[in-house]
N, C-alpha and C. Protein backbone atom coordinates (compact mmCIF):
# COMPACT_ATOMS: atom_id res chain seq x y z
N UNK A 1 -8.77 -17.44 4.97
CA UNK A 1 -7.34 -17.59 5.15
C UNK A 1 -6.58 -17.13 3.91
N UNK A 2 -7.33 -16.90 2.63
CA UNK A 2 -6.80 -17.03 1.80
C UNK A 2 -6.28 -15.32 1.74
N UNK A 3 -7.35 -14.61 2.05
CA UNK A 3 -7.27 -13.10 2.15
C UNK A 3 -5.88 -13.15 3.07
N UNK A 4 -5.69 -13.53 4.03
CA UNK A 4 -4.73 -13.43 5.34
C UNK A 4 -3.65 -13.77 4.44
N UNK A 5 -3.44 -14.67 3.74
CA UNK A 5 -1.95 -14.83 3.12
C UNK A 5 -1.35 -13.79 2.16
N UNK A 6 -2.79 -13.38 1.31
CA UNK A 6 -2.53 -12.14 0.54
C UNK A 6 -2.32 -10.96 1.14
N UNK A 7 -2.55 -10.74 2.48
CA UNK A 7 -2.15 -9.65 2.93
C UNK A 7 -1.18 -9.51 3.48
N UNK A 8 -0.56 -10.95 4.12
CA UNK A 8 0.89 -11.20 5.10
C UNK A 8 1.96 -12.11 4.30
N UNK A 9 1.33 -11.88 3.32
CA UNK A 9 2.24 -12.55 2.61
C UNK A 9 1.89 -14.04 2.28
N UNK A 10 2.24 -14.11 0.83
CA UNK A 10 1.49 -14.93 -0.55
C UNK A 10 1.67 -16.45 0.21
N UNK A 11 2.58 -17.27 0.38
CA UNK A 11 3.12 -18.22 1.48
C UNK A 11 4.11 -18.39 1.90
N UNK A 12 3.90 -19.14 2.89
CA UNK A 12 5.10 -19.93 4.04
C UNK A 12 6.18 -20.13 2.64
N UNK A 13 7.16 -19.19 2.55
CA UNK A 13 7.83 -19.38 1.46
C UNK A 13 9.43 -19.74 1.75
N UNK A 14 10.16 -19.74 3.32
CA UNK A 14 10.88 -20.12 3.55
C UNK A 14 10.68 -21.65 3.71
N UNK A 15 12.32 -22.33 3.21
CA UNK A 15 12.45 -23.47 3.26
C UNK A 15 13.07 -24.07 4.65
N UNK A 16 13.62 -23.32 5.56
CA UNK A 16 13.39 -23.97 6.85
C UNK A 16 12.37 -23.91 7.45
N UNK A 17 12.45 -25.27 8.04
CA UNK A 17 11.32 -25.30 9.18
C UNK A 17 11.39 -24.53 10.68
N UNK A 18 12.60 -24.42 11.01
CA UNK A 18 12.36 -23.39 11.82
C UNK A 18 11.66 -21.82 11.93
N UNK A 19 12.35 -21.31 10.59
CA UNK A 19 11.65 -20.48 10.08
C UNK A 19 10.66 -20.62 9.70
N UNK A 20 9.78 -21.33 9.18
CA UNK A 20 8.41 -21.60 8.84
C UNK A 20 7.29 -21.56 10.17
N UNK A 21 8.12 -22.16 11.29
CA UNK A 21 7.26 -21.93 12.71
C UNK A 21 7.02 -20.28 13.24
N UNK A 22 8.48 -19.42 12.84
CA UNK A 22 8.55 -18.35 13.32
C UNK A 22 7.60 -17.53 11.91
N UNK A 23 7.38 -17.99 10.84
CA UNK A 23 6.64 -17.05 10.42
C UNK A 23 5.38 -17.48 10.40
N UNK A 24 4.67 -18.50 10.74
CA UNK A 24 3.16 -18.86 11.07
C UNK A 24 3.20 -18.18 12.69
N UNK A 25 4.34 -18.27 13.45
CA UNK A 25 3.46 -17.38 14.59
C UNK A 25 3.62 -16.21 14.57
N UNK A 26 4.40 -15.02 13.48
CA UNK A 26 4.12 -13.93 12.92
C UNK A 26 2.71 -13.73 12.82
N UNK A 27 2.54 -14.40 11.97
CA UNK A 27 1.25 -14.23 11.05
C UNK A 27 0.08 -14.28 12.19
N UNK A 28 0.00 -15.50 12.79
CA UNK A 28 -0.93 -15.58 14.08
C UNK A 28 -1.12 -14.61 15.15
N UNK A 29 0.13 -13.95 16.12
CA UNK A 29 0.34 -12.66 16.40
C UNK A 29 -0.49 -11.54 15.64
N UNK A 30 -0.44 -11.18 14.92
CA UNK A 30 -0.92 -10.18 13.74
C UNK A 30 -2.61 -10.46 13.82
N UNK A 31 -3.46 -11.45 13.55
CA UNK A 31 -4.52 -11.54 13.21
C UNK A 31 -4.89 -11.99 14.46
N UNK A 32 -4.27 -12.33 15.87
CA UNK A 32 -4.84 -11.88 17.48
C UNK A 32 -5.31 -10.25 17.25
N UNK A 33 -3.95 -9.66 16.72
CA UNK A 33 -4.03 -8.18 16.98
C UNK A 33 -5.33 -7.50 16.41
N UNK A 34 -5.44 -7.80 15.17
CA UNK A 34 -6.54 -7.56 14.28
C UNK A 34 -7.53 -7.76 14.59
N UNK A 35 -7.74 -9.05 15.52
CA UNK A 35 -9.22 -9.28 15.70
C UNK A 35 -9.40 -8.65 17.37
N UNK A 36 -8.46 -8.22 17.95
CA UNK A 36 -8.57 -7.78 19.22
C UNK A 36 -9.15 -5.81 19.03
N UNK A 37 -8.41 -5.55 18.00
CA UNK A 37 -8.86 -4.00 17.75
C UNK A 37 -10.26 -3.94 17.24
N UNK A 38 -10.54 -5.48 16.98
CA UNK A 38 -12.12 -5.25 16.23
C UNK A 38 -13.40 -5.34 17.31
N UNK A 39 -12.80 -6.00 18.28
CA UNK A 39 -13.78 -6.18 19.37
C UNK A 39 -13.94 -4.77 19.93
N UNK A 40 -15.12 -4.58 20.80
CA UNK A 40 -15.69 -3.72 21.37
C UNK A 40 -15.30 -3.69 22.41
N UNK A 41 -14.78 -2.76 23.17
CA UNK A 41 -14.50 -2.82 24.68
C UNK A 41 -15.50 -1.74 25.65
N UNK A 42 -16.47 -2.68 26.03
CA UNK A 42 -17.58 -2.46 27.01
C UNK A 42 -17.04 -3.94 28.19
């Protein structure tokens, strides 16, 4: 996880919490994507 923050950014660095939801499901979005291009499609 630690790699994942360094790459999407260092942390949850906004102080709302709303915003804090919308950028953890950024981040989550993103590393679906990542791990979906890594799979094999057979």
């Amino acid at each position: 996880m630690f790699q994942v923050k360094q790459f999407l950014g260092e942390t949850l660095s906004l102080g709302d919490h709303r915003a804090k939801i919308r950028e953890s499901n950024v981040i989550i979005k993103t590393l679906n994507k990542l791990i979906g291009l890594s799979m094999s499609k057979t």
